[in-house]
N, C-alpha and C. Protein backbone atom coordinates (compact mmCIF):
# COMPACT_ATOMS: atom_id res chain seq x y z
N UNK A 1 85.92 -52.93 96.86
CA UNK A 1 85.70 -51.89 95.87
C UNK A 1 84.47 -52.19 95.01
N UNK A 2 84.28 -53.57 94.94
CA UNK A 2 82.79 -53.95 93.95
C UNK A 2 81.50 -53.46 94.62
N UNK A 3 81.71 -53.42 95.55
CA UNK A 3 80.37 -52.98 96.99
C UNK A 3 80.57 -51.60 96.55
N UNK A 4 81.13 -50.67 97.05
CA UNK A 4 81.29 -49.63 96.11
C UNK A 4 80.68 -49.30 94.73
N UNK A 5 81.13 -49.76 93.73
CA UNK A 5 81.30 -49.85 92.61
C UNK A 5 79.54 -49.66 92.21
N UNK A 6 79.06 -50.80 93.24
CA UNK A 6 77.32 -51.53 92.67
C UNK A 6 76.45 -50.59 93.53
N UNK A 7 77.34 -49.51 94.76
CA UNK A 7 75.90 -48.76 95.24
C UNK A 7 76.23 -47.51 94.21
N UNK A 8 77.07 -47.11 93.72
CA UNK A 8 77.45 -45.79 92.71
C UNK A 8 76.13 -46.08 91.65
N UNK A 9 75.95 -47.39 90.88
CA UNK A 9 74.89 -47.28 90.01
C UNK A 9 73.86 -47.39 90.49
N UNK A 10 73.37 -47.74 91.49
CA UNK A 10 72.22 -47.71 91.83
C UNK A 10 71.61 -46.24 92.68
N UNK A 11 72.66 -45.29 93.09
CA UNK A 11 72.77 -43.90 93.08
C UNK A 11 72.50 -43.25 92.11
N UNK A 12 73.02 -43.59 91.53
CA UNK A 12 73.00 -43.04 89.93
C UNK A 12 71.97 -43.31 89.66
N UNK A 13 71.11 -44.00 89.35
CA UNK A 13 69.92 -44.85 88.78
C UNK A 13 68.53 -43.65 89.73
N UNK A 14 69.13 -43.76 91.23
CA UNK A 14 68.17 -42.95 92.11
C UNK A 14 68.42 -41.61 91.59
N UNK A 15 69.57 -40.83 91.45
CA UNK A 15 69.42 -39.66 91.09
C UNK A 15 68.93 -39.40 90.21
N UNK A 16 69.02 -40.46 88.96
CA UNK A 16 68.21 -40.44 87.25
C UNK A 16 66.31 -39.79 87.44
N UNK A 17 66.08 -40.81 88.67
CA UNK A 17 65.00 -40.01 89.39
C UNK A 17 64.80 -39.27 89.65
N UNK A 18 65.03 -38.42 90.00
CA UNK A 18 64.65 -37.06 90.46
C UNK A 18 65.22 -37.34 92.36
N UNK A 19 65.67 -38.42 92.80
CA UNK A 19 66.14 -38.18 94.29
C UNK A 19 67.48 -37.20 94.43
N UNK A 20 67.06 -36.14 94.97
CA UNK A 20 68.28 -35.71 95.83
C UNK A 20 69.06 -35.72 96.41
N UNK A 21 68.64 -37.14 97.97
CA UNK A 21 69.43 -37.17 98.92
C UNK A 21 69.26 -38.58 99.41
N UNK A 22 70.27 -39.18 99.16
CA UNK A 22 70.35 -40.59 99.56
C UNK A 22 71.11 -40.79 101.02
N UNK A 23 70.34 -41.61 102.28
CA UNK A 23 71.40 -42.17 103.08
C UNK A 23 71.39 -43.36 103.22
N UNK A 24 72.96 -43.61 103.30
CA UNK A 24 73.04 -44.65 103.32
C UNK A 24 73.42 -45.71 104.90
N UNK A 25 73.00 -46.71 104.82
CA UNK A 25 73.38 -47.35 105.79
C UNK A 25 72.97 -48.89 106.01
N UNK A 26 73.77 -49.54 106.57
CA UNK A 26 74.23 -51.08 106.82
C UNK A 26 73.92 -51.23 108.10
N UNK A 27 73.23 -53.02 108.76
CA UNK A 27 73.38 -53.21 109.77
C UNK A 27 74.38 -54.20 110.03
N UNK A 28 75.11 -54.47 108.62
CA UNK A 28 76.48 -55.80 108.84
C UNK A 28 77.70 -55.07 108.12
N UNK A 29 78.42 -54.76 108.61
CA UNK A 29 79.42 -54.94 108.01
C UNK A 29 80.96 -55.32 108.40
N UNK A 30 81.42 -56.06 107.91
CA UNK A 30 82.63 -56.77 107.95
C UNK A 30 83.95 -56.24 107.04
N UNK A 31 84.70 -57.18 107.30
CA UNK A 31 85.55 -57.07 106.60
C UNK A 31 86.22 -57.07 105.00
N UNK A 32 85.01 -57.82 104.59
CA UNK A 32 85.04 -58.47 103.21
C UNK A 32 83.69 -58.19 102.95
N UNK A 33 82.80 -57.60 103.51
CA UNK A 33 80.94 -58.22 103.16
C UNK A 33 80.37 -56.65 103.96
N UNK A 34 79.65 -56.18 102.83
CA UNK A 34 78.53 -55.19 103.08
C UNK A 34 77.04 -55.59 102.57
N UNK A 35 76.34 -56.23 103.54
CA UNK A 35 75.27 -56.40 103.00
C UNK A 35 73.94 -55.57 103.55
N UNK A 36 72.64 -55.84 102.48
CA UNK A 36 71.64 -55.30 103.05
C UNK A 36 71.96 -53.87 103.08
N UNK A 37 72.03 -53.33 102.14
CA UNK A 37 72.19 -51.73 102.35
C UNK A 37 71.27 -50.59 102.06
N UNK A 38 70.82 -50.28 103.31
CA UNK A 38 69.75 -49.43 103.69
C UNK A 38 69.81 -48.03 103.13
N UNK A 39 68.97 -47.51 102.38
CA UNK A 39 68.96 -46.41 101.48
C UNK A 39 67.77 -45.79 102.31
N UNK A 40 67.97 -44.64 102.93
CA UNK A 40 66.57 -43.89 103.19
C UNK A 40 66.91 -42.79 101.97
N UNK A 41 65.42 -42.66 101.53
CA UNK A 41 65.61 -41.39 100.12
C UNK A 41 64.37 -40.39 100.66
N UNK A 42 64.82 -39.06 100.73
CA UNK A 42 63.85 -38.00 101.25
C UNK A 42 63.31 -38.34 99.42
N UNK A 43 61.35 -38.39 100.16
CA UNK A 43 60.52 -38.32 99.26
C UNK A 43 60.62 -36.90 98.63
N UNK A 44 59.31 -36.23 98.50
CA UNK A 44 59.32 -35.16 97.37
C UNK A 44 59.53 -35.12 95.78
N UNK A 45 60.38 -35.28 95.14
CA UNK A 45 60.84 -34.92 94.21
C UNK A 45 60.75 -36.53 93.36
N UNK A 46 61.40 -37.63 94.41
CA UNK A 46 61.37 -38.74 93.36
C UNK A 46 60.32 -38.91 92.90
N UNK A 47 60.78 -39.67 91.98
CA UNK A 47 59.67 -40.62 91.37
C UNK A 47 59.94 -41.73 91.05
N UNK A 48 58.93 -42.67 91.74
CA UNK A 48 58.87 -44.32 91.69
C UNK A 48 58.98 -44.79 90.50
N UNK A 49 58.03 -43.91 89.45
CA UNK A 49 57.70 -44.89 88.58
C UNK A 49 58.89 -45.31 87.51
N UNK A 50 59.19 -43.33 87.52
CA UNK A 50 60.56 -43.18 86.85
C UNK A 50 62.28 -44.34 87.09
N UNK A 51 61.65 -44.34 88.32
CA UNK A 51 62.83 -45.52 88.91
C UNK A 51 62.17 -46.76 89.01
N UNK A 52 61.37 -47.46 88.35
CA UNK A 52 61.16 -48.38 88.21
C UNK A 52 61.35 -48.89 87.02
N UNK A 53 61.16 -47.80 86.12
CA UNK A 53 61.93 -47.72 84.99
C UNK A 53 62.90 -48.12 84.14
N UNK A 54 63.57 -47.55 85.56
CA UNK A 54 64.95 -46.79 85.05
C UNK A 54 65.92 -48.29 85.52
N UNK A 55 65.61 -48.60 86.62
CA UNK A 55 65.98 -49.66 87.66
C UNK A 55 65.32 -50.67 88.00
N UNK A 56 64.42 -51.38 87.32
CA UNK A 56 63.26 -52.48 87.94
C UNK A 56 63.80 -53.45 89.21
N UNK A 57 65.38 -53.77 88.99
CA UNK A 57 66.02 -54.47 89.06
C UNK A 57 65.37 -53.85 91.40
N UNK A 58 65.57 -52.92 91.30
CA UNK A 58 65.33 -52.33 92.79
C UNK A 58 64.13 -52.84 93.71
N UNK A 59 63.19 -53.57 92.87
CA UNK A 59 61.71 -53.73 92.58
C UNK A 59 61.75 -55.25 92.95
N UNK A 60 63.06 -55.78 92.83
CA UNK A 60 62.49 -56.95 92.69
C UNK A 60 62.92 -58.15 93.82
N UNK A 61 62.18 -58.78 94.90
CA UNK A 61 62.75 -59.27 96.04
C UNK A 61 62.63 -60.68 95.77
N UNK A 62 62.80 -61.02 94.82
CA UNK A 62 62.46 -62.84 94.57
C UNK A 62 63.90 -63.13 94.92
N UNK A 63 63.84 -64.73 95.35
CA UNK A 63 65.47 -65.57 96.15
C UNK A 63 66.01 -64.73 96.25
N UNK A 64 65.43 -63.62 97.58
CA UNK A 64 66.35 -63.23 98.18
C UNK A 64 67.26 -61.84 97.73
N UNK A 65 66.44 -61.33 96.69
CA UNK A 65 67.06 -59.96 96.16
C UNK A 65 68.64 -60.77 95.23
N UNK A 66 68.30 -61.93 94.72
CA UNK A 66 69.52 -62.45 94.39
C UNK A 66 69.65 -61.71 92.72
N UNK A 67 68.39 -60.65 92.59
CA UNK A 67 68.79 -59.82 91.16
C UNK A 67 69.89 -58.72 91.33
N UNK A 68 69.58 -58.51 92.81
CA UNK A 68 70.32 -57.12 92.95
C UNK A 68 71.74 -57.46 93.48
N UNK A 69 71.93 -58.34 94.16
CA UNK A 69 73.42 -58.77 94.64
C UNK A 69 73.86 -59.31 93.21
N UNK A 70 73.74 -59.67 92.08
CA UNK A 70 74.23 -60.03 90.99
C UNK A 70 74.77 -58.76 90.59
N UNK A 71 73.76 -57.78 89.87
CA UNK A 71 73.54 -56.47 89.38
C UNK A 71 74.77 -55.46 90.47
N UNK A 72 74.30 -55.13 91.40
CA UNK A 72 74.86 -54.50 92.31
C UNK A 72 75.81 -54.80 93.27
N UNK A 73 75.81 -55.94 93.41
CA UNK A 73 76.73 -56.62 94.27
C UNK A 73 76.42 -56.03 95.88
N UNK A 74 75.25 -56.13 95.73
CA UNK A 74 74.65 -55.73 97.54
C UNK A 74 73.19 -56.05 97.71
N UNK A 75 72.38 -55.81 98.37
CA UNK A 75 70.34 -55.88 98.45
C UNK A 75 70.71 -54.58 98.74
N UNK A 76 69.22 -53.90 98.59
CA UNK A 76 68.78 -52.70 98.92
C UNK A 76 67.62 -52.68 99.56
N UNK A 77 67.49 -52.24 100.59
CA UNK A 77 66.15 -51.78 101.27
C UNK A 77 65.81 -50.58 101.28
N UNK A 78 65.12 -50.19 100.00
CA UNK A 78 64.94 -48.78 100.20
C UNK A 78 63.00 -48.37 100.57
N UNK A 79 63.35 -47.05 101.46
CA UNK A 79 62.63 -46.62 102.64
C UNK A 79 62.92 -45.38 101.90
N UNK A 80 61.17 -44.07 102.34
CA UNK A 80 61.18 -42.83 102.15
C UNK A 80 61.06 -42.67 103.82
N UNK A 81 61.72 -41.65 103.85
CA UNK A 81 62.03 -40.70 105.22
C UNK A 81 60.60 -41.20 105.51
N UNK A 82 60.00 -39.97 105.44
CA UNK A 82 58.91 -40.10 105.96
C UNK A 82 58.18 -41.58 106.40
N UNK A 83 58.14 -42.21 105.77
CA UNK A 83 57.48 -43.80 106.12
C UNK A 83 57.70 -44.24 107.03
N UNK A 84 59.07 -44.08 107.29
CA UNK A 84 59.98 -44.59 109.02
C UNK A 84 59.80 -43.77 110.26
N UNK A 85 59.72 -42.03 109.73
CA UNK A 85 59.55 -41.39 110.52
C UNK A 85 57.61 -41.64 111.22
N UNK A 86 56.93 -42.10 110.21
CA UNK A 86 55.18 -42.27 110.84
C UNK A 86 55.32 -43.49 111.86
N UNK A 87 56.57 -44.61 111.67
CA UNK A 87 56.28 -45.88 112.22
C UNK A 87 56.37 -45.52 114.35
């Protein structure tokens, strides 16, 4: 339920942005352990800066994203649609 709990604010935090549409998705998950959780956010409307803001904490990949598994109780890799879709 804490995995839960830590992507709701950081949803929250994205919607504070101006994002509309968050997906979500994992390449581990277990029984006890969701990690690395992959956020694609359709560009348009957000705004970075606003969510950098709002959320620095999203921003920040030092040991390991060990700000955001504190904070959130997960990492985030977040990706705009589009970026993945050019690769």
């Amino acid at each position: 339920m804490e995995l839960i709990q830590g992507l709701k604010v950081a949803v929250d935090s994205l919607k504070a942005a101006v994002c509309r549409m968050v997906y979500v998705n994992s390449s581990l998950v277990t029984s006890r352990d969701l990690r690395r959780c992959r956020c694609l956010l359709e560009p348009g409307r957000l705004d970075i800066d606003l969510l950098y803001a709002i959320e620095p904490i999203l921003f920040n990949f030092e040991n390991r994203r060990a700000a955001q598994t504190e904070t959130f109780n997960d990492e985030f890799l977040l990706h705009l649609v589009d970026e993945l879709l050019s690769l």
